[in-house]
Protein backbone atom coordinates (compact mmCIF):
# COMPACT_ATOMS: atom_id res chain seq x y z
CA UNK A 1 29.84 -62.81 -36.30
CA UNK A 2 26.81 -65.00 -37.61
CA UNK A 3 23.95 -63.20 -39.21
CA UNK A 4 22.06 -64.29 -36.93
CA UNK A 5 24.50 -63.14 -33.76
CA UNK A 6 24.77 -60.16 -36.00
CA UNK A 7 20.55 -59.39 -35.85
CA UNK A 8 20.61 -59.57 -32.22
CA UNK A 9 23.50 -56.79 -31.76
CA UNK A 10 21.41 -55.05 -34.10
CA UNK A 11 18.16 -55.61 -32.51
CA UNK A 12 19.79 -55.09 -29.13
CA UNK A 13 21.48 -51.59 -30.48
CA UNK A 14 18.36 -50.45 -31.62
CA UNK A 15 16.53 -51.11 -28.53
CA UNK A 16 19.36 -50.05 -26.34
CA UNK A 17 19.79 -46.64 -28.15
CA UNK A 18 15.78 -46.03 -28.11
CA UNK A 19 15.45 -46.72 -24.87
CA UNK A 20 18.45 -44.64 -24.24
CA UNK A 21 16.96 -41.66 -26.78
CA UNK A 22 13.58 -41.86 -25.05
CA UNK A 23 15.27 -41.31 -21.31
CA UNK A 24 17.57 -38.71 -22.73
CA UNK A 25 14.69 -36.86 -23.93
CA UNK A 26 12.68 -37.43 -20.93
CA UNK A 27 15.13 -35.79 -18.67
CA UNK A 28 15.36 -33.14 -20.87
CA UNK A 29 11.78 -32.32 -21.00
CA UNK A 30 11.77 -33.31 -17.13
CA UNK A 31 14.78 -30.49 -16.70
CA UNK A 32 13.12 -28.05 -19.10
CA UNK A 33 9.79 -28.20 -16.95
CA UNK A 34 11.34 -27.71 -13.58
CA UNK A 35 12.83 -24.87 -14.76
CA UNK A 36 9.52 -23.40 -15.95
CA UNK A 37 8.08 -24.22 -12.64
CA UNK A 38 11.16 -22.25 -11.17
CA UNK A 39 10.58 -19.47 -13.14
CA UNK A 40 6.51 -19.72 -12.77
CA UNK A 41 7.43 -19.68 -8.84
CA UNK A 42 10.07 -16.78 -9.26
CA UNK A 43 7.04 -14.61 -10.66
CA UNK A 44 4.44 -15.50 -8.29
CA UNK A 45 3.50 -13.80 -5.16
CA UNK A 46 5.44 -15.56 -2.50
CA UNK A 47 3.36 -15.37 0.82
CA UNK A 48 6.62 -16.96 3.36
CA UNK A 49 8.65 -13.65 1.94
CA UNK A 50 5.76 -11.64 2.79
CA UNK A 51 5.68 -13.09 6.41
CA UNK A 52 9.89 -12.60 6.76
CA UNK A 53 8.97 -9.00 5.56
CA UNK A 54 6.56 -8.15 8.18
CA UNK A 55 8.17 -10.49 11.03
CA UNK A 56 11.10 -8.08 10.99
CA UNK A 57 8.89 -4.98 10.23
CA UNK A 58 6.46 -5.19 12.72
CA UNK A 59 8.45 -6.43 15.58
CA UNK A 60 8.67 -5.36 18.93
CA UNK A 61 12.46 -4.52 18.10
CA UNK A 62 11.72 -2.46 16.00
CA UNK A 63 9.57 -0.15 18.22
CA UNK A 64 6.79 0.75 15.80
CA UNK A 65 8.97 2.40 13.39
CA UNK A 66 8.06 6.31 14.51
CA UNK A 67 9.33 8.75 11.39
CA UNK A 68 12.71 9.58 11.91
CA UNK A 69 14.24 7.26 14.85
CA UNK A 70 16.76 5.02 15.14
CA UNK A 71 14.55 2.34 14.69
CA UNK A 72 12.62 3.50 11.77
CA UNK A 73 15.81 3.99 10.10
CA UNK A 74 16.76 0.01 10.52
CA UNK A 75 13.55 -0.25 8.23
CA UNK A 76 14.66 2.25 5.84
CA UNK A 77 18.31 -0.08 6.46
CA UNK A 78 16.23 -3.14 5.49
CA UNK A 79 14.60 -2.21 2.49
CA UNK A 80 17.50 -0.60 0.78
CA UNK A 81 19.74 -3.69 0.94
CA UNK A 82 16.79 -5.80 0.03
CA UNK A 83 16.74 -3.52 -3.06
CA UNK A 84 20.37 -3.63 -3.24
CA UNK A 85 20.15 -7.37 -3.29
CA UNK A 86 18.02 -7.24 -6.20
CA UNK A 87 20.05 -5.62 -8.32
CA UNK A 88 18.43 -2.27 -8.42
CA UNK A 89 19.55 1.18 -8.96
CA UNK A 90 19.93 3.56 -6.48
CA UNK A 91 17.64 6.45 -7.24
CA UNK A 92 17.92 8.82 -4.22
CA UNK A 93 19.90 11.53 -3.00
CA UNK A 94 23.67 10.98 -3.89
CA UNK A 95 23.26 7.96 -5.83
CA UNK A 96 22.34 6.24 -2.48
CA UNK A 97 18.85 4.71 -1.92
CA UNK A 98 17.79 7.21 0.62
CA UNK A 99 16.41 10.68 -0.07
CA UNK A 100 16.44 12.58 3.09
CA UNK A 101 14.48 15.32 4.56
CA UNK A 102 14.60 17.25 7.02
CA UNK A 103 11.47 16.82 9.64
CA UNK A 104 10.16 19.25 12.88
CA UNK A 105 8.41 16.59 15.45
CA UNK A 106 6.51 17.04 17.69
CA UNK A 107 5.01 14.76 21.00
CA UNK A 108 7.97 12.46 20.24
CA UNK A 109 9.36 10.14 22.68
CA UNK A 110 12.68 11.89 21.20
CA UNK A 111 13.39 15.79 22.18
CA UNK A 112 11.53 18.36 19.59
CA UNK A 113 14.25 19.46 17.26
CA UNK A 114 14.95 19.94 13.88
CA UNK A 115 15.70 16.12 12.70
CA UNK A 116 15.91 14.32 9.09
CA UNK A 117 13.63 11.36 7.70
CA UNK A 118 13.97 9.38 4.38
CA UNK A 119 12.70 7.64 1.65
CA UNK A 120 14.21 4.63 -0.16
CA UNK A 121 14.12 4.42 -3.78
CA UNK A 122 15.29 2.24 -5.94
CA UNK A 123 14.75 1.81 -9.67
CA UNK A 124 14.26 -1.19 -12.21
CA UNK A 125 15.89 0.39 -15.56
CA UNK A 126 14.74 -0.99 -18.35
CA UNK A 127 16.00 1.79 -20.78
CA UNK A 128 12.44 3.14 -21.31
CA UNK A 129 11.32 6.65 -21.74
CA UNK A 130 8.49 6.25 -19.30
CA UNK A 131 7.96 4.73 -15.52
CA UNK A 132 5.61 3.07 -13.32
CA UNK A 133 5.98 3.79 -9.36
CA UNK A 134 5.07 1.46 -6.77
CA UNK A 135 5.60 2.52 -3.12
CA UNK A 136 4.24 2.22 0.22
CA UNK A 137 5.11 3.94 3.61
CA UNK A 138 7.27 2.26 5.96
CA UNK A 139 6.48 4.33 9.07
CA UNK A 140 4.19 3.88 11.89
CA UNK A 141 3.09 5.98 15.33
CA UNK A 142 6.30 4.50 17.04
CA UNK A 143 5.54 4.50 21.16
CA UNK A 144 2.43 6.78 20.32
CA UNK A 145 3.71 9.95 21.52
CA UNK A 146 2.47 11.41 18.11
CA UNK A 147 -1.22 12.50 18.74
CA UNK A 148 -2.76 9.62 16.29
CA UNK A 149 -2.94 6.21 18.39
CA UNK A 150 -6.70 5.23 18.52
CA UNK A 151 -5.85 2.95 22.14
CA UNK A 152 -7.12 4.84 25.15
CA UNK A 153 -3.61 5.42 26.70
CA UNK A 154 -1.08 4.77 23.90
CA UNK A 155 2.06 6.56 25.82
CA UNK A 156 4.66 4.20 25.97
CA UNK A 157 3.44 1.38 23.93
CA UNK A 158 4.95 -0.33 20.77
CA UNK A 159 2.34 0.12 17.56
CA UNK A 160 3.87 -2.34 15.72
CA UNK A 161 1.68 -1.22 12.53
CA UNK A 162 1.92 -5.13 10.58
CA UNK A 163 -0.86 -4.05 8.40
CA UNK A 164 -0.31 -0.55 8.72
CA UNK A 165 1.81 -0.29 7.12
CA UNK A 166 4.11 -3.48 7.28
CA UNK A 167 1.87 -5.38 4.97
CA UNK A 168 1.84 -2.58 2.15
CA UNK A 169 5.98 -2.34 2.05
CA UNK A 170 6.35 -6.29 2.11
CA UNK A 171 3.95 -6.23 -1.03
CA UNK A 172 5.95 -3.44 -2.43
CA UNK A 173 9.11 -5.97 -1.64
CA UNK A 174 7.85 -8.88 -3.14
CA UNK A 175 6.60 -6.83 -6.79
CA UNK A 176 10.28 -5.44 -6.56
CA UNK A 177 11.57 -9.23 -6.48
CA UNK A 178 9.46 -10.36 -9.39
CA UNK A 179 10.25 -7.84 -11.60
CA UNK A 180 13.64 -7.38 -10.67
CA UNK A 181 13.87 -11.16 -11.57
CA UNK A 182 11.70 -12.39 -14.23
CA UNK A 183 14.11 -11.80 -17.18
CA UNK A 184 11.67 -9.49 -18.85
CA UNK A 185 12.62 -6.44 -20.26
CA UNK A 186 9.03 -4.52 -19.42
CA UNK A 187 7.78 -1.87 -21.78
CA UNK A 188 8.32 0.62 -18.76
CA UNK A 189 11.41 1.19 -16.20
CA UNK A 190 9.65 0.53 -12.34
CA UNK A 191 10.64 2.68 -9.66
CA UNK A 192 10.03 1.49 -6.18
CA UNK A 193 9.73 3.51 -2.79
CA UNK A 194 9.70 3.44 0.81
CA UNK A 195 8.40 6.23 2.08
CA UNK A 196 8.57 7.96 5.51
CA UNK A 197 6.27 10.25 7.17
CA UNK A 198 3.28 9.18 5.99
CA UNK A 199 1.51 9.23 9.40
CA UNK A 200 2.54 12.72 10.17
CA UNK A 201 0.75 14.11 7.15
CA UNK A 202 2.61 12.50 3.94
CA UNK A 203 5.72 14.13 4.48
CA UNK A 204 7.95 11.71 2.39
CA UNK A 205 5.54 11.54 -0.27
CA UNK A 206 5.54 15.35 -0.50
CA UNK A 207 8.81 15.82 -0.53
CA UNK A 208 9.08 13.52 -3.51
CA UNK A 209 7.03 14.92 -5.65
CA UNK A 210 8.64 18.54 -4.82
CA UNK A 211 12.50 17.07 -4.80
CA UNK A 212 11.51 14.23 -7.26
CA UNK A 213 14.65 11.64 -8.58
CA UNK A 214 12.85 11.51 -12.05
CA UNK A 215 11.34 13.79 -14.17
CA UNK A 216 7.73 13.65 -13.01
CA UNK A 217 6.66 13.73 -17.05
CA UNK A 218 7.97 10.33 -17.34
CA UNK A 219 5.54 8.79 -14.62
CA UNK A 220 3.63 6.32 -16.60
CA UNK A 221 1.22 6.02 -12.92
CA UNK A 222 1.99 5.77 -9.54
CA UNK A 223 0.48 2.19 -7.53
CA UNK A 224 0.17 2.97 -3.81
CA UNK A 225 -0.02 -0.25 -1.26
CA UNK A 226 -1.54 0.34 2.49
CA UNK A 227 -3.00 -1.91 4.83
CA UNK A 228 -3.84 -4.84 2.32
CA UNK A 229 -3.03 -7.36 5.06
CA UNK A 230 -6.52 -8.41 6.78
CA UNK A 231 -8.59 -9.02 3.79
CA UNK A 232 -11.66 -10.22 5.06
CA UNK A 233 -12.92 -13.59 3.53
CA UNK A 234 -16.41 -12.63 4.33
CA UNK A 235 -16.99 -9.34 3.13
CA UNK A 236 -14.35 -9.80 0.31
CA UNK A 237 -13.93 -5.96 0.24
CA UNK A 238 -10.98 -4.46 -1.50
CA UNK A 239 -11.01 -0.99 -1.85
CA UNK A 240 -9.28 0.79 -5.25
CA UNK A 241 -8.93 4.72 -4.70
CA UNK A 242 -7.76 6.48 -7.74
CA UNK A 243 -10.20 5.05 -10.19
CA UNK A 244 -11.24 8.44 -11.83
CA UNK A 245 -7.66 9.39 -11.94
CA UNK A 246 -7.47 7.80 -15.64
CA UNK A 247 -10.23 6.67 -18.36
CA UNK A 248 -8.22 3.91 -18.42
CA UNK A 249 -8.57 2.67 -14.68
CA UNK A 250 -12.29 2.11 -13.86
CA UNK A 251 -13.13 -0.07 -16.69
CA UNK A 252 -9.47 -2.12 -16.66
CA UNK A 253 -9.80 -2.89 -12.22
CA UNK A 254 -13.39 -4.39 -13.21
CA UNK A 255 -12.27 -6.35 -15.81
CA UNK A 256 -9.94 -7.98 -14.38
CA UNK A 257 -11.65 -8.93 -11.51
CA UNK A 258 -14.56 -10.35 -13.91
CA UNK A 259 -12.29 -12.08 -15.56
CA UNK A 260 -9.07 -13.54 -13.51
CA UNK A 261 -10.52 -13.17 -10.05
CA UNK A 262 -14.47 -14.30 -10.55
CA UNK A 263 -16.02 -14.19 -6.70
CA UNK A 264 -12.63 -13.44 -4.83
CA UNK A 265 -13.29 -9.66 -4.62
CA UNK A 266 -15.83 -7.12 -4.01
CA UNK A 267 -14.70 -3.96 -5.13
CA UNK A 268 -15.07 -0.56 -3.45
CA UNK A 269 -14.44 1.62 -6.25
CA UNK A 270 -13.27 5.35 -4.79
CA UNK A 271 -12.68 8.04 -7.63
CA UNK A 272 -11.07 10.18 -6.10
CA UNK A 273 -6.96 11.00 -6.25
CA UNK A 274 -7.28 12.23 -3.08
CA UNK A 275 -7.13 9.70 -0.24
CA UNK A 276 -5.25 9.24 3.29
CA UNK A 277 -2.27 8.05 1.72
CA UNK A 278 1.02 9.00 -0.06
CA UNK A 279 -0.75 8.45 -3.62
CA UNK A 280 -2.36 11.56 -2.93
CA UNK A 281 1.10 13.47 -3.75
CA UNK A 282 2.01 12.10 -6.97
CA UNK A 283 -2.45 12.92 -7.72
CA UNK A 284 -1.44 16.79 -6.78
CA UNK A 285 1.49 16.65 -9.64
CA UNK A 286 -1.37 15.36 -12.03
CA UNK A 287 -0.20 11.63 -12.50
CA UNK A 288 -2.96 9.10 -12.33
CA UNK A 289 -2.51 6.68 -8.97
CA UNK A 290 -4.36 3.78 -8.05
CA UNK A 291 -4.88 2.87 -4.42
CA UNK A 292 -4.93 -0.41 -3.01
CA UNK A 293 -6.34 -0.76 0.91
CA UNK A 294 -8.35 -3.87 2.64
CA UNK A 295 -10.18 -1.67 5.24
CA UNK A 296 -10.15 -0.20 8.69
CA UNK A 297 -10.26 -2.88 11.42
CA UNK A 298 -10.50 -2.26 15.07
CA UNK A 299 -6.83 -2.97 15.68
CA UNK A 300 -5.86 0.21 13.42
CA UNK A 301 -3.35 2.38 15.13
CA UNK A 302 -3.59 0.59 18.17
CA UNK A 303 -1.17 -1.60 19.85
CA UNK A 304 -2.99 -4.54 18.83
CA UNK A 305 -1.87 -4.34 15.35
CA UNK A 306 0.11 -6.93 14.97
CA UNK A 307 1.42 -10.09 12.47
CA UNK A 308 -0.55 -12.75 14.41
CA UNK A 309 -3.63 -10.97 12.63
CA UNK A 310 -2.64 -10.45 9.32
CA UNK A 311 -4.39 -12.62 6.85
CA UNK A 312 -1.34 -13.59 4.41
CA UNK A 313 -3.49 -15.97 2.05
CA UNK A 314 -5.73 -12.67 1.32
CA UNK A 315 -2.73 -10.49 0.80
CA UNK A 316 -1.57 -12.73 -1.82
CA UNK A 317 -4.61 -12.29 -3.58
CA UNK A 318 -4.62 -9.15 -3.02
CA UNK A 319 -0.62 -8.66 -4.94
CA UNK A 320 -1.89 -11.05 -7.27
CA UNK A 321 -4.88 -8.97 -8.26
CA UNK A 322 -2.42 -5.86 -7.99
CA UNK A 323 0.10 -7.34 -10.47
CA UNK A 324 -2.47 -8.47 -13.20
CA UNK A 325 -3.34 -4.91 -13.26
CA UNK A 326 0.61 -3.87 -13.20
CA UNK A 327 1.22 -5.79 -16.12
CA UNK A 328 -1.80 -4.93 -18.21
CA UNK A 329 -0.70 -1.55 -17.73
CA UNK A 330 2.79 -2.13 -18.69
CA UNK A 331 1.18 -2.72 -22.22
CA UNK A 332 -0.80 0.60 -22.35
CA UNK A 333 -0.04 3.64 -23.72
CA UNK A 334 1.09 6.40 -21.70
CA UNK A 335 -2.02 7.18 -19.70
CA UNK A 336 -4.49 10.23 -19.79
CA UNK A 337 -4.27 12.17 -16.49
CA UNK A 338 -7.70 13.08 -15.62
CA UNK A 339 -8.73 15.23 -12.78
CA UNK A 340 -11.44 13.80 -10.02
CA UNK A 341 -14.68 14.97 -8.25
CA UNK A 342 -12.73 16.05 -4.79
CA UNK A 343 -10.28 18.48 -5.10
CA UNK A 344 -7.47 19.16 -2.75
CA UNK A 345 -7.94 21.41 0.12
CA UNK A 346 -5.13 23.16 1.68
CA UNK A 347 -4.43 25.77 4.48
CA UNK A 348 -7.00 23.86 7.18
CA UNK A 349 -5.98 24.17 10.57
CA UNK A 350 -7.26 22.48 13.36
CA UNK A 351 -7.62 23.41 17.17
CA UNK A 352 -10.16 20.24 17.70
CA UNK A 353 -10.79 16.48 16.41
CA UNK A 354 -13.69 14.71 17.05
CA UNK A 355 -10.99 11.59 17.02
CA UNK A 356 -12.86 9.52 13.88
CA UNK A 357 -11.37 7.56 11.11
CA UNK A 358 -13.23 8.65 7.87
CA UNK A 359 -14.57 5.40 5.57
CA UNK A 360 -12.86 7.05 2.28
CA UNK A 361 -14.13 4.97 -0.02
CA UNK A 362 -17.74 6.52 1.25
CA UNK A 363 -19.21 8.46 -1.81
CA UNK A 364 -22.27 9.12 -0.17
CA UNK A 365 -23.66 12.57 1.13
CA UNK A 366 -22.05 13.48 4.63
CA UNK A 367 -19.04 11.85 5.95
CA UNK A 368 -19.08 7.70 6.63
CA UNK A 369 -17.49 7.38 10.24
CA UNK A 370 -15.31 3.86 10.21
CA UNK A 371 -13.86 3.89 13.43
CA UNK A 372 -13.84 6.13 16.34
CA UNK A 373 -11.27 6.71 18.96
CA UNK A 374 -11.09 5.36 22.60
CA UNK A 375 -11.85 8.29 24.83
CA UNK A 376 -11.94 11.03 22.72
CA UNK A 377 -14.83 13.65 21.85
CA UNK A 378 -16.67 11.22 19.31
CA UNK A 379 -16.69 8.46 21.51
CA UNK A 380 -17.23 10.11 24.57
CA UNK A 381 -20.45 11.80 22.88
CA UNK A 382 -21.89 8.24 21.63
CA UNK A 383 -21.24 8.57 17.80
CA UNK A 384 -20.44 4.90 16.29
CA UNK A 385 -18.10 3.23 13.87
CA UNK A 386 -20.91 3.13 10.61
CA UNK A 387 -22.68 6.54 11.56
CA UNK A 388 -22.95 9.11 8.50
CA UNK A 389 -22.10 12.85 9.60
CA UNK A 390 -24.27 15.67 8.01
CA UNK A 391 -23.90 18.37 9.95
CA UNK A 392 -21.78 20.14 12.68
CA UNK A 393 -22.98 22.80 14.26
CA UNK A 394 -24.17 25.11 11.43
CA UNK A 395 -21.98 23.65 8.86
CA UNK A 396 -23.42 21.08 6.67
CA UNK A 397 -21.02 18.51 5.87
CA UNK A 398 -21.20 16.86 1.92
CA UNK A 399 -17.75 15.02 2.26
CA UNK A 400 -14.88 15.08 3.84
CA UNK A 401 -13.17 18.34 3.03
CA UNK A 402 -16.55 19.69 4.40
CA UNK A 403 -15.53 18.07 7.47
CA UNK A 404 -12.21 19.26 7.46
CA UNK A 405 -13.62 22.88 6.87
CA UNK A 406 -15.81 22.68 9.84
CA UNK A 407 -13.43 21.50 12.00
CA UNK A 408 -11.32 24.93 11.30
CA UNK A 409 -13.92 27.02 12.71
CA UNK A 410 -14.23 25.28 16.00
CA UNK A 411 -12.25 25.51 19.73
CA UNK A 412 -11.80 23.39 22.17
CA UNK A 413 -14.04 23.63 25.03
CA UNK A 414 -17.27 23.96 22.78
CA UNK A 415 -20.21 21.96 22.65
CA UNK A 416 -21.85 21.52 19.66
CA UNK A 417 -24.61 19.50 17.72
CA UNK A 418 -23.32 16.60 15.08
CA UNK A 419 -26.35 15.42 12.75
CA UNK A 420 -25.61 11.94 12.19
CA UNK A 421 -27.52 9.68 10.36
CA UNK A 422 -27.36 5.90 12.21
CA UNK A 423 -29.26 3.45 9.79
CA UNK A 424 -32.78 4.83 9.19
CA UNK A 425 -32.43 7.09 12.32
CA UNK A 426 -31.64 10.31 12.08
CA UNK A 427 -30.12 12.00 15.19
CA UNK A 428 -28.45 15.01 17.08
CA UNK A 429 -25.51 14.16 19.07
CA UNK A 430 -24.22 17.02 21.44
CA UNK A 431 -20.25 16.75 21.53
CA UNK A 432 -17.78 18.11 23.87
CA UNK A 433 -14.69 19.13 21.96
């Protein structure tokens, strides 16, 4: 070969290989990003999983998902072999994914007898001497036989329950997924629950925290998800119970909303441990809880509470919010229980109900009235969704377990006078119980 001839091969060689180098290393890099976008993807909320969740959820097929029937158990069904799926460990009764227990009914479409609910736990083990619990309650008022429907003649009628509490279970779902598949050894093991019974007075909940499947000393905090499926773009309320429940919490929720989610949320800060959900048991066993809850709408426990209203874009916010806070607690210490301005009240019986749905994150004087029901005593009488109750009969009322105290001493049949203040009017409303 010439020198010259030689040059060219060379030259050509050179060029060739470069050219060759530079694509080699291109698809590399090209590879190498598509699997960080895989992996960015695998740990982001995922709103079409959230919709599959609460299609099959909240469908009519379902029935509404009343605690302890057939139908509610093909939930229960559902979320165990999505946790299964995951790769989690079974962490109820048995090593099985349900922990059941047993339940007295009444008003049931189903005959009163002595029948058996469940929870479904499963755990994320990350070899870790403490644990953070997420759950959210899988049950709903079924064909509204139970006494708690807010529709005027619920008998009969499917409450599917998408936000309540469909939407709270496919967020638990979807934090499950992300942490069950991130490749991240956390600094604490996550246990995640289903839990039943919830509408008949936090029955599963309850049970937990007197049967508990971990030592209760371990609980880093316990997260609780209901109704965070019709954010509302206007208002931008979300409200976090629980905030007093730690130092830590009050100052950590703000900050990250300051910081990572600037003029997406207005935050209803609530105190209090004590709430109308299941985080209210694992408060009572002194662990500090966070609540998570979009509001009371006028499809709640009605009917009309279904998937074509649920605002999915919001509820990923919402989870996204929810993890940040998640993972900036997975790098705290073990948290400082601390105990909050309402304490538990117990041994209340009632004969009556005025048929309102309490605003808890109210921390006014009285007790905030959010919704009230179709033909019962409240709405009969004239009181309205927004009122503030002061005063029934001679009882004065400061908050709700005032309420719930004052409601012991009456019967039904009575009429009495409810103080209520109505914007800058304040009125006497006689009621019929």
């Amino acid at each position: 070969m010439s020198s010259t001839n030689l040059q060219k091969h060379n030259t050509f060689y050179s060029v060739f290989h470069g050219k060759r180098m530079n694509t080699l290393l291109w698809v590399v890099f090209l590879l190498l990003g598509l699997v960080a976008i895989q992996q960015t993807k695998a740990q982001s909320i995922d709103s079409t999983l959230l919709r599959k969740h609460i299609t099959f959820l909240a469908s009519d097929d379902l029935k509404g998902r009343g605690t302890s029937t057939p139908d509610e158990k093909r939930a229960a069904d559902y979320i165990a072999e999505y946790f299964r799926s995951l790769g989690l460990q079974p962490k109820g009764d048995k090593a099985l994914y349900f922990q059941v227990f047993p339940l007295i009914k009444k008003n049931d479409v189903l005959p009163d007898s002595n029948r058996l609910a469940m929870n479904v736990i499963g755990f994320l083990d990350n070899g870790k001497p403490h644990t953070i619990v997420i759950g959210a309650h899988f049950d709903h008022l079924g064909l509204g036989y139970d006494g708690s429907s807010l529709d005027s003649e619920p008998k009969g009628k499917i409450h599917n329950g998408a936000d309540d509490n469909a939407s709270g279970v496919a967020g638990m779902l979807e934090l499950a997924r992300i942490y069950a598949t991130n490749n991240v050894q956390e600094p604490y093991n996550v246990l995640f629950m289903g839990f039943s019974g919830e509408e008949l007075g936090l029955l599963g909940s309850k049970h937990f925290g007197e049967h508990p499947t971990i030592p209760l000393e371990t609980v880093h905090c316990m997260v609780n998800l209901d109704m965070i499926g019709r954010f509302n773009e206007a208002k931008k309320e979300l409200v976090v119970g629980g905030t007093g429940t730690s130092p830590t919490f009050e100052p950590l929720v703000k900050s990250i909303a300051e910081r990572s989610f600037s003029n997406e949320f207005s935050l209803a800060l609530d105190s209090s441990g004590v709430g109308p959900s299941d985080h209210t048991s694992f408060y009572l066993k002194k662990i500090p809880v966070l609540f998570f809850f979009t509001g009371v709408h006028g499809d709640y426990h009605k009917p009309s509470d279904d998937i074509e209203r649920i605002n999915f874009a919001g509820q990923t916010k919402v989870l996204r919010y929810v993890k940040t806070i998640i993972d900036s607690l997975q790098s705290a210490p073990k948290l400082a229980f601390q105990q909050t301005r309402v304490k538990q009240q117990t041994g209340h019986s009632y004969k009556v109900s005025l048929g309102v749905m309490p605003a808890y994150s109210y921390s006014g004087k009285g007790l905030k009235v959010d919704a009230v029901s179709e033909g019962r005593p409240a709405a009969k009488a004239g009181i309205q969704g927004g009122d503030v109750i002061l005063k029934i009969g001679d009882s004065d009322i400061a908050d709700i377990q005032g309420y719930m105290q004052a409601l012991g001493k009456l019967k039904a049949g009575e009429i009495i006078p409810v103080q209520v203040q109505r914007g800058e009017s304040l009125m006497t409303i006689q009621v019929r119980l």
